[in-house]
Protein backbone atom coordinates (compact mmCIF):
# COMPACT_ATOMS: atom_id res chain seq x y z
CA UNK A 1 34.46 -20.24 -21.85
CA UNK A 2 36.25 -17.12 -20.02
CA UNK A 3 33.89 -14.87 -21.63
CA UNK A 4 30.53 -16.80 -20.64
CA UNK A 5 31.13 -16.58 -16.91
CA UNK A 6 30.88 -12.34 -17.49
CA UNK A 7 28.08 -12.82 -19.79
CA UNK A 8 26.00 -14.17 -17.45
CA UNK A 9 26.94 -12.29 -14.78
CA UNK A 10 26.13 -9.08 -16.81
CA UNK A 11 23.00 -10.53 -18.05
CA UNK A 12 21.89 -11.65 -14.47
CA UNK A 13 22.75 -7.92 -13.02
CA UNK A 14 20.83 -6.48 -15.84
CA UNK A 15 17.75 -9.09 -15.69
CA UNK A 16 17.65 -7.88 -11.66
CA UNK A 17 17.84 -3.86 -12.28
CA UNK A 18 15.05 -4.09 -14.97
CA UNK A 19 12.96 -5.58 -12.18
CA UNK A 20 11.08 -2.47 -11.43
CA UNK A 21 11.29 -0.76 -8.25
CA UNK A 22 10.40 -2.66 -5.95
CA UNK A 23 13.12 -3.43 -3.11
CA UNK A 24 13.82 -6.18 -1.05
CA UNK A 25 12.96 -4.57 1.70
CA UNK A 26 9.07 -4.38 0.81
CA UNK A 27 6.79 -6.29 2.29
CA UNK A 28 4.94 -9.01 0.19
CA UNK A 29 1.12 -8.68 0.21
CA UNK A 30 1.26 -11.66 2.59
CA UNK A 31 3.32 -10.11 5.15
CA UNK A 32 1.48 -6.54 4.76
CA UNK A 33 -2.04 -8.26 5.42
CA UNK A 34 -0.56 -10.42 8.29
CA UNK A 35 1.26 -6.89 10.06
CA UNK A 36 -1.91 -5.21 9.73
CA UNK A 37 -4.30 -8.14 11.04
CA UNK A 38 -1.58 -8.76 14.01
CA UNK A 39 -2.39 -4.77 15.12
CA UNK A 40 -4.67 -4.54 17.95
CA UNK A 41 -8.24 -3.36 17.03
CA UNK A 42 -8.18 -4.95 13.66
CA UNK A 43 -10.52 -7.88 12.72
CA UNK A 44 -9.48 -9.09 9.23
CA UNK A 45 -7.46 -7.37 6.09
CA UNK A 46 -6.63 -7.93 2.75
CA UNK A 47 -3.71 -6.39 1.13
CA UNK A 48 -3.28 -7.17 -2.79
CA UNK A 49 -1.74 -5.62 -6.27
CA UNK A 50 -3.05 -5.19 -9.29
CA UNK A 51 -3.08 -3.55 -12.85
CA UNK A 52 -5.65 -1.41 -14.20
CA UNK A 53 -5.22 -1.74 -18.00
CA UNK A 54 -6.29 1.47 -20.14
CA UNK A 55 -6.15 1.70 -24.21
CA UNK A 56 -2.26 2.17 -25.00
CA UNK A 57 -1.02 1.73 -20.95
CA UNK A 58 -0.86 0.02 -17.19
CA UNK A 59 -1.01 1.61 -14.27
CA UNK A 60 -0.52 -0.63 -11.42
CA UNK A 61 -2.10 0.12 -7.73
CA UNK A 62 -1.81 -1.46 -4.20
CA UNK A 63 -5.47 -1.88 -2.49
CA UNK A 64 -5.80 -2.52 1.42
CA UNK A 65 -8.81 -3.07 2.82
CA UNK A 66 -9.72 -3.57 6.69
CA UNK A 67 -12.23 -4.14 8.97
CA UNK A 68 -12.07 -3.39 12.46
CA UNK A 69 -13.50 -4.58 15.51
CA UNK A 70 -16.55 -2.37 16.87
CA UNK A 71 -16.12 0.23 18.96
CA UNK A 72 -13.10 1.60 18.60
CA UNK A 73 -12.15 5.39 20.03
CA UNK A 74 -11.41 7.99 17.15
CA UNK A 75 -7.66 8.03 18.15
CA UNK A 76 -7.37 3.76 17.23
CA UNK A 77 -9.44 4.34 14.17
CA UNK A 78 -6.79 7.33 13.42
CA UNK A 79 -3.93 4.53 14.10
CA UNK A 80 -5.18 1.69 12.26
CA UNK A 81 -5.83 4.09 9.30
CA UNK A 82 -2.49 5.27 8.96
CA UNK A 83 -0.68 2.28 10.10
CA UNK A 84 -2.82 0.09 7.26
CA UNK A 85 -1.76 3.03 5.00
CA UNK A 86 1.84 3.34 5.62
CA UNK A 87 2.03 -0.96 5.53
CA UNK A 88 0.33 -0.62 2.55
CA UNK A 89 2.90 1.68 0.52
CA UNK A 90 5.62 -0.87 1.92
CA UNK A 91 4.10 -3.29 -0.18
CA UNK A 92 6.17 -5.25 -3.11
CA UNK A 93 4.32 -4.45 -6.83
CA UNK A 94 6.61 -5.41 -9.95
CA UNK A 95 5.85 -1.23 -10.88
CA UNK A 96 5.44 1.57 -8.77
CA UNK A 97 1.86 2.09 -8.27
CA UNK A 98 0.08 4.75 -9.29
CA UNK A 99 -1.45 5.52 -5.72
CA UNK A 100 -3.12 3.26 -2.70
CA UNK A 101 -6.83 2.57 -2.48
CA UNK A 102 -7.43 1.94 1.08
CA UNK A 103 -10.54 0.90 2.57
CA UNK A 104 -11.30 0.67 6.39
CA UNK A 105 -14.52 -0.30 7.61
CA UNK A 106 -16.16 -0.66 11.78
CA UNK A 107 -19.18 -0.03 13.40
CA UNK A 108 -19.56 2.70 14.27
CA UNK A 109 -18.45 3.55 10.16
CA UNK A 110 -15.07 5.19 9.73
CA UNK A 111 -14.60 8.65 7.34
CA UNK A 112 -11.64 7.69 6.29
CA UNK A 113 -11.20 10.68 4.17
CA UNK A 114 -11.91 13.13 7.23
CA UNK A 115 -9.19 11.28 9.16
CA UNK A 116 -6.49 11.40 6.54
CA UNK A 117 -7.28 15.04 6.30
CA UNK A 118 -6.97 15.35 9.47
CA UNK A 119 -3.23 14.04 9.12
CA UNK A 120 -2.67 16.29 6.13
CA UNK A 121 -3.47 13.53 3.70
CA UNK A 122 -5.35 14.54 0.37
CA UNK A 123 -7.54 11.35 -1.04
CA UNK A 124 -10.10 11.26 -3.58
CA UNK A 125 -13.14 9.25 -2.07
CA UNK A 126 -15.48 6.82 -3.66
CA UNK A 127 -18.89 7.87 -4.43
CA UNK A 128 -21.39 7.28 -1.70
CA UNK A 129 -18.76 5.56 0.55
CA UNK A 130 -16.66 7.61 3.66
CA UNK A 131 -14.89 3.95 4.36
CA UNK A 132 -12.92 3.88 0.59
CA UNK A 133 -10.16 6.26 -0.93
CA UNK A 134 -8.18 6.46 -3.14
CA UNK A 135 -4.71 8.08 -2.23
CA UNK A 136 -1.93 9.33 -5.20
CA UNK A 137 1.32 7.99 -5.20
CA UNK A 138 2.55 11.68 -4.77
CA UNK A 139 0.37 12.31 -1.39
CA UNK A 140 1.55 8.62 -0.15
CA UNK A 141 5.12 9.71 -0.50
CA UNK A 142 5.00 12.82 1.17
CA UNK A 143 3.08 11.36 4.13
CA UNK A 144 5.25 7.93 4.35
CA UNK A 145 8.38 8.24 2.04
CA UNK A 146 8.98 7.52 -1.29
CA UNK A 147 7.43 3.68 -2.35
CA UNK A 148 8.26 0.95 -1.44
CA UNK A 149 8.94 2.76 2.16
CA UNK A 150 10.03 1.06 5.39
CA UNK A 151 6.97 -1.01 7.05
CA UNK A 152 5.81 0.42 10.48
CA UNK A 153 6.85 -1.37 13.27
C-alpha cells in the first residue's frame, strides 16, 4: 500500500505534463469570444480550435472571427484587430497551434492584412478576401509572446 500512494502521484504528475502546452492561464474559447465581444466596437465573435488532419500528421489552429459594428475609424479597426489577435493566441488548444486564422469583418470592409502590416505583422491572406488571414505561429509570437500568451486586458 506505501508504494501505491507514489504511484499515483507519479502517474497523475506525468498524465498532467503530457497535456500539451497549454497553461492554465489560457483563456478557453468561451472566455476569448466573450473578452472580445465585451470590447467596444465589436458586434459578435467566434473564437474556436480545431485540427487540420494531413496524410501521416495534425496540425492544430485557433480561428477568430469578428464582426464589427459599422463605421468604425481606422484607429478602432486597428484595436479590435490586434486585440481579437492577441485574445486569440491566449486561447487554450490541447497542441500548440500551428498559427491563428483571424477574420474581421465591418462596413466599411476591413484589410486586415494591410493593418497587421502596418503593425509589423506578416499574414498570408485568403484568396479574394482582405477580411481573412492566416497568421504563423512564429509571427504570432513575436508580435504577442510565445502561445498560450497573457490575454489583453
Amino acid at each position: 500500500m506505501a508504494l501505491i500512494v507514489p504511484a499515483i502521484v507519479l502517474a497523475g504528475a506525468m498524465l498532467l505534463s503530457m497535456n500539451g502546452c497549454a497553461s492554465s492561464s489560457a483563456l478557453s474559447p468561451l472566455d476569448a469570444r466573450d473578452a472580445v465581444e465585451n470590447e467596444p466596437g465589436v458586434e459578435s465573435a467566434t473564437v474556436t480550435t480545431g485540427m487540420d488532419r494531413e496524410t501521416l500528421a495534425k496540425s492544430y489552429f485557433i480561428d477568430v472571427r469578428v464582426k464589427l459594428r459599422d463605421g468604425l475609424s481606422s484607429a478602432d479597426q486597428q484595436r479590435l484587430v490586434d486585440y481579437s489577435a492577441a485574445t486569440g493566441w491566449a486561447t487554450d488548444t490541447l497542441h500548440e497551434p500551428y498559427g491563428l486564422r483571424l477574420q474581421i469583418t465591418s462596413s466599411p470592409s476591413v484589410d486586415v492584412r494591410k493593418i497587421l502590416e502596418e503593425m509589423g505583422v506578416a499574414s498570408s491572406p485568403a484568396p479574394n478576401d482582405k477580411s481573412f488571414v492566416l497568421i504563423s505561429a512564429e509571427d504570432m509570437n513575436k508580435k504577442w509572446g510565445k502561445w498560450p500568451t497573457r490575454a489583453p486586458s
